[in-house]
Structures are given as structure tokens and as C-alpha cells.
Protein backbone atom coordinates (compact mmCIF):
# COMPACT_ATOMS: atom_id res chain seq x y z
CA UNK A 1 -57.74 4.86 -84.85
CA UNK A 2 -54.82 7.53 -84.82
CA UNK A 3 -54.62 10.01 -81.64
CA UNK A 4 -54.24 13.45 -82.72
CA UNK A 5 -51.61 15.65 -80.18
CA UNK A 6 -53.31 19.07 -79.34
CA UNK A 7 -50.38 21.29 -78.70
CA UNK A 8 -52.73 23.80 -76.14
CA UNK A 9 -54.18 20.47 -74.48
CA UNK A 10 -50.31 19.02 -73.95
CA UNK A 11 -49.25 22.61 -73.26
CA UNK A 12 -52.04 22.71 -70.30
CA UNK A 13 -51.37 19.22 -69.17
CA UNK A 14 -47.08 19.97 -68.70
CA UNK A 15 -47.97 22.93 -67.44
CA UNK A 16 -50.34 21.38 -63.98
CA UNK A 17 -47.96 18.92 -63.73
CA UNK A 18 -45.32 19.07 -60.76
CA UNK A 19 -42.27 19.15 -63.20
CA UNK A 20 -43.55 21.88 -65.17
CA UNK A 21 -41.27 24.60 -63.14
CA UNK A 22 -38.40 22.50 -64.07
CA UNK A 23 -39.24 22.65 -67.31
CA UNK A 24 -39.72 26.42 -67.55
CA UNK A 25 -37.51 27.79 -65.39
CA UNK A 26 -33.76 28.99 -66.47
CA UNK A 27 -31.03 26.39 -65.61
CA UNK A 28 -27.73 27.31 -64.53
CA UNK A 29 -25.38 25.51 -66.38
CA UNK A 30 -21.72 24.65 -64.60
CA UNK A 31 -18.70 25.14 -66.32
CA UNK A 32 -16.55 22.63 -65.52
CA UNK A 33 -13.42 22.96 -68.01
CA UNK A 34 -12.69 26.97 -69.08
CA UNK A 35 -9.58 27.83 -71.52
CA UNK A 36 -9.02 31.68 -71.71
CA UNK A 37 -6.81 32.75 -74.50
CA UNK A 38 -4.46 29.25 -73.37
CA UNK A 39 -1.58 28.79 -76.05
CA UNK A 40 1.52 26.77 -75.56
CA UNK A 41 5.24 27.69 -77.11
CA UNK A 42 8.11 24.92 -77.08
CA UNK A 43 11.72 26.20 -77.43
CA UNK A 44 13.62 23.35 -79.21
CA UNK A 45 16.65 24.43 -80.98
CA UNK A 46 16.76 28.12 -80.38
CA UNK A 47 13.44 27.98 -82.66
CA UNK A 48 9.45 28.40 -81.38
CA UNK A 49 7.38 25.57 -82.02
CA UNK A 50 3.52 26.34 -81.35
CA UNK A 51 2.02 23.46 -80.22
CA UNK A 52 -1.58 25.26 -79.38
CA UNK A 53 -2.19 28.60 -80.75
CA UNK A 54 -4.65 30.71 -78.58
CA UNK A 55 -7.60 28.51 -77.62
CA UNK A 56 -10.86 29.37 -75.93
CA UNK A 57 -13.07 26.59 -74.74
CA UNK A 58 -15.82 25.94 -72.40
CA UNK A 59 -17.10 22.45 -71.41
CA UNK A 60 -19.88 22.65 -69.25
CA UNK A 61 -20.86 19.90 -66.83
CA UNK A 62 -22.48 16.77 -68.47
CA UNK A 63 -21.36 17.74 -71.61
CA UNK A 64 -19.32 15.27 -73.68
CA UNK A 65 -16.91 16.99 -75.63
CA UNK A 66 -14.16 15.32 -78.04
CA UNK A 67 -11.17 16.60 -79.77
CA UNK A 68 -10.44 15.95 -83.27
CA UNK A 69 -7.08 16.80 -85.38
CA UNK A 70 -4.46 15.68 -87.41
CA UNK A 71 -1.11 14.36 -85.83
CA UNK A 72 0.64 17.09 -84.27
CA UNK A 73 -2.07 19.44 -84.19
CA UNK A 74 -1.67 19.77 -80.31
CA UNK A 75 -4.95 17.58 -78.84
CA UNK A 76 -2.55 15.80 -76.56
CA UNK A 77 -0.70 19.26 -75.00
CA UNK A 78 -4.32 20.23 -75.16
CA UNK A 79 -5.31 17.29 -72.72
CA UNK A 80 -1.81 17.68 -70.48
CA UNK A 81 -2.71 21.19 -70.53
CA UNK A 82 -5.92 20.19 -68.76
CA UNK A 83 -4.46 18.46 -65.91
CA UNK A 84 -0.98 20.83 -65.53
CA UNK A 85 0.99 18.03 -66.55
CA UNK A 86 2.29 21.00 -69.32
CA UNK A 87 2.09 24.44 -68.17
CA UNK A 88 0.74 26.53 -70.84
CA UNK A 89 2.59 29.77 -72.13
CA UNK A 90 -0.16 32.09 -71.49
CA UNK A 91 -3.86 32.20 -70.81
CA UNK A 92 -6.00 30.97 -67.80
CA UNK A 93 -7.27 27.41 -67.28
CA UNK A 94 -10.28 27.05 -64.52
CA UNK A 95 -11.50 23.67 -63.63
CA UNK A 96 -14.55 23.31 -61.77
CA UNK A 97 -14.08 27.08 -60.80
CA UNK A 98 -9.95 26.85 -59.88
CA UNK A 99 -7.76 28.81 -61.90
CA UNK A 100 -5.45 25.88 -62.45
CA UNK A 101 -2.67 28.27 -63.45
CA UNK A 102 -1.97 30.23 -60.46
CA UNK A 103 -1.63 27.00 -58.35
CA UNK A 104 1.51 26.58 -56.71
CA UNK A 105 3.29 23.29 -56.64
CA UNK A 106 1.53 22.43 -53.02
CA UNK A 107 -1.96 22.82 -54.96
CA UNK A 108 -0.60 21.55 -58.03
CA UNK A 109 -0.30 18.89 -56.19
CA UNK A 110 -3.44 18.60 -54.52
CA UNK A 111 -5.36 19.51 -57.78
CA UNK A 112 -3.73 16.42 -59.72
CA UNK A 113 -4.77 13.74 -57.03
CA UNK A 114 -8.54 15.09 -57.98
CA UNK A 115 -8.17 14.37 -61.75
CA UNK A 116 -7.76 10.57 -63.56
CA UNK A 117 -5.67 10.74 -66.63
CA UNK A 118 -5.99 7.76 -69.71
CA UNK A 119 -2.84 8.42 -71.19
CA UNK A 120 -2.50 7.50 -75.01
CA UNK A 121 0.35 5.09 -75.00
CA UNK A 122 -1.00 3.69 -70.76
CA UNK A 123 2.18 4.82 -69.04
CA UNK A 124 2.72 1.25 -67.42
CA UNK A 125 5.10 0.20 -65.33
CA UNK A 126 6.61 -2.86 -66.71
CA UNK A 127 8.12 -3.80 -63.81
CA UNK A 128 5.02 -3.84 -61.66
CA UNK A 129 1.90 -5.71 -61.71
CA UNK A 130 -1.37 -4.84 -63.17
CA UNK A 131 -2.66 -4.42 -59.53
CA UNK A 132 0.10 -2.46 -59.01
CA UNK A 133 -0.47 0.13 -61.55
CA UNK A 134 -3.64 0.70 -60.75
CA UNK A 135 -2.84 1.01 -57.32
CA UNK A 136 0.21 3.49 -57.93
CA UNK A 137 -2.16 6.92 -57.79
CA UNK A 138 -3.85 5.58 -54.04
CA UNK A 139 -0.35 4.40 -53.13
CA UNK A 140 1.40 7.40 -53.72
CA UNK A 141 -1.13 9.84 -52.08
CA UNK A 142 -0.69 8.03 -48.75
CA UNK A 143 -3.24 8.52 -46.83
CA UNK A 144 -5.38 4.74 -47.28
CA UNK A 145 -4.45 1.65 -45.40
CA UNK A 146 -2.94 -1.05 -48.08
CA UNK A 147 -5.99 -3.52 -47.40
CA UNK A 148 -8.58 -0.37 -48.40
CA UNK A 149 -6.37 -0.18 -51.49
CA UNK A 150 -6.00 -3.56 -52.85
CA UNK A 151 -10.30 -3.33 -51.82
CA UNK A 152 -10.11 -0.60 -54.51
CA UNK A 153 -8.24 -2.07 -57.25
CA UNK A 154 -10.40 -5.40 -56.93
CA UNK A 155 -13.17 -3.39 -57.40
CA UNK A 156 -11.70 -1.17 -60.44
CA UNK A 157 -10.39 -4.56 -62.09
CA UNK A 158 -13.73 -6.18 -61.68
CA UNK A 159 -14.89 -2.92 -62.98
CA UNK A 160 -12.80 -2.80 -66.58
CA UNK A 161 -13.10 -6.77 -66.76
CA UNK A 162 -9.39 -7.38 -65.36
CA UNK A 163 -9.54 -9.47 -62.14
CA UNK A 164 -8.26 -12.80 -63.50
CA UNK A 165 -5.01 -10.57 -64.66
CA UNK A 166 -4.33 -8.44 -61.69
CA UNK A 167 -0.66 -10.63 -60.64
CA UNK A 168 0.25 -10.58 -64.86
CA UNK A 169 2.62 -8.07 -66.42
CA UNK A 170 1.87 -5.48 -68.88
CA UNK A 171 3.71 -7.33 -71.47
CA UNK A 172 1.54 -10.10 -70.95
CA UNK A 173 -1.46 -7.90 -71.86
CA UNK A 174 -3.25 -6.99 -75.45
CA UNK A 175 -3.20 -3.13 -75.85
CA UNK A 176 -7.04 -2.74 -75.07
CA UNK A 177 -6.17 -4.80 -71.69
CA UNK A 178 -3.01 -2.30 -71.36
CA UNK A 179 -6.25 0.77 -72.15
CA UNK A 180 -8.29 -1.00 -69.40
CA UNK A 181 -5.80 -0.64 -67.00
CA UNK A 182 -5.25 2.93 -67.80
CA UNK A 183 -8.56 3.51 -67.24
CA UNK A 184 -9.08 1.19 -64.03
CA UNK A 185 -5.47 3.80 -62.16
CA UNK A 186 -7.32 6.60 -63.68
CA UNK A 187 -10.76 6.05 -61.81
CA UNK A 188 -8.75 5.02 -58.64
CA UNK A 189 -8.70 7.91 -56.63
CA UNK A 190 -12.39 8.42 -57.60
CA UNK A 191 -11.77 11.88 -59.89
């Protein structure tokens, strides 16, 4: 035998339930990635070259959000945008409530030791190991003992399947183990 839903009885139930103020109450969503009227200009050869015309964009927290276009049509300034690696032309950039764009180089600084890039072609060292490259970001920043960091990158190479290849080279590696490894040096100062 079928059970028929009564909306008013379900309605009732939710509604003497403990969750039932979550449920009805508003939510305040955070904003966690804000574009303002952000474009970017190069100057190559005397000549303007838009990269990203005016953009507005929120991404609020939890959200997944992806980026979609053609070669060229400016998703990786977009991304570099994100993290000041480019400095855009105009506009205002806030990340979780900063505007990004007035920082000077001291929080520039500060802000990009908070935020784990996955660049598109890896941006491996050749010369140094795959321990080493994920250790670079925690290196770098200066302030962890070297046995708390080479704790970390065991854990991040366990993490992206890696450990047996943390003393090879990145020419030694396929191009989803050179992704992985991205991935682990992004996640190492725990973004």
C-alpha cells in the first residue's frame, strides 16, 4: 500500500521540529570573492590589448563556481586577478571582505600566503624535488621549523596519492602527477 504525503500534516510536523527555525529563518549568505567593475588593459606594442573587459562577479561562500571561455578570452588573468598575481586596470576586488586592491606590497604579501594557487601549466621547479615544491610556499614564509614542514608535505603527498614520489623529479612525473603536486603546494599553507 502507497503512503500518501499531506502537505499541512508535513508542514505541521517541520514546523514542531527543533530545525524548523533554521529552516524558516533568513540566512546570511557570505561573499567570499566580489569583482566591482574589474577590467584589465595590457600595453604591448604601443597598442591596448583587453584581456577582461569590465566584470562584475560575486561568489558567495560554498558556492562552486567555474569559468568557461574560449582561448584567450581572459579566464586565466581572471584567476591571477583573484590572487593579485596581475593587478587589474580598474575596479575593486574584495576577498572574504578585503579590498584586495588597495593592499600595499606588505599586505600583498600577507594576503597571498592565505590563498593556494593550481596553476595551469604546475609552475615546478625542475631542479627541486617533488617534496620540495610542495614545501616551497611553508619554506618561504618562514615561520615553521623544517621537521613541522616535511610533517606537512608527508601529509599533503599522502593526501594527492604522491608519497612513494616525494625524492623524484618533475620530469619523472605524468602531467596529472605534475597537477597533484600543484595541488598538494597549493593546500600547504592551509588557504
Amino acid at each position: 500500500m502507497r503512503a500518501r504525503l499531506n502537505l499541512a500534516e508535513v508542514t505541521k510536523q517541520v514546523a514542531s521540529c527543533h530545525c524548523a527555525d533554521f529552516l524558516t529563518r533568513p540566512h546570511k549568505v557570505r561573499s567570499v570573492i566580489e569583482f566591482h567593475n574589474v577590467h584589465k588593459t595590457y600595453r604591448v606594442a604601443g597598442k591596448e590589448i583587453p584581456a577582461l573587459h569590465p566584470t562584475n562577479l560575486r561568489v558567495d561562500d560554498g558556492q562552486v563556481f567555474g569559468i568557461i571561455g574560449h582561448s584567450g578570452a581572459g579566464k586565466s588573468t581572471l584567476l591571477r586577478l583573484i590572487n593579485r598575481l596581475e593587478t587589474p586596470s580598474g575596479g575593486q576586488i574584495v576577498v572574504d571582505g578585503e579590498d584586495v586592491t588597495a593592499l600595499d606590497a606588505n599586505g600583498l604579501r600577507r594576503f597571498r600566503q592565505q590563498v593556494g594557487m593550481i596553476f595551469q601549466h604546475f609552475n615546478l621547479l625542475a631542479s627541486k624535488t617533488v617534496a620540495d615544491n610542495v614545501a616551497m610556499p611553508l619554506t618561504l614564509a618562514g615561520d615553521m621549523p623544517r621537521k613541522q614542514i616535511d610533517q606537512r608535505v608527508a601529509e599533503l603527498l599522502e593526501r594527492v596519492g604522491l608519497s612513494d614520489h616525494a625524492k623524484k623529479y618533475p620530469a619523472q612525473l605524468s602531467g596529472g602527477q605534475k597537477q597533484r603536486v600543484g595541488i598538494a603546494r597549493a593546500l600547504a599553507t592551509k588557504p
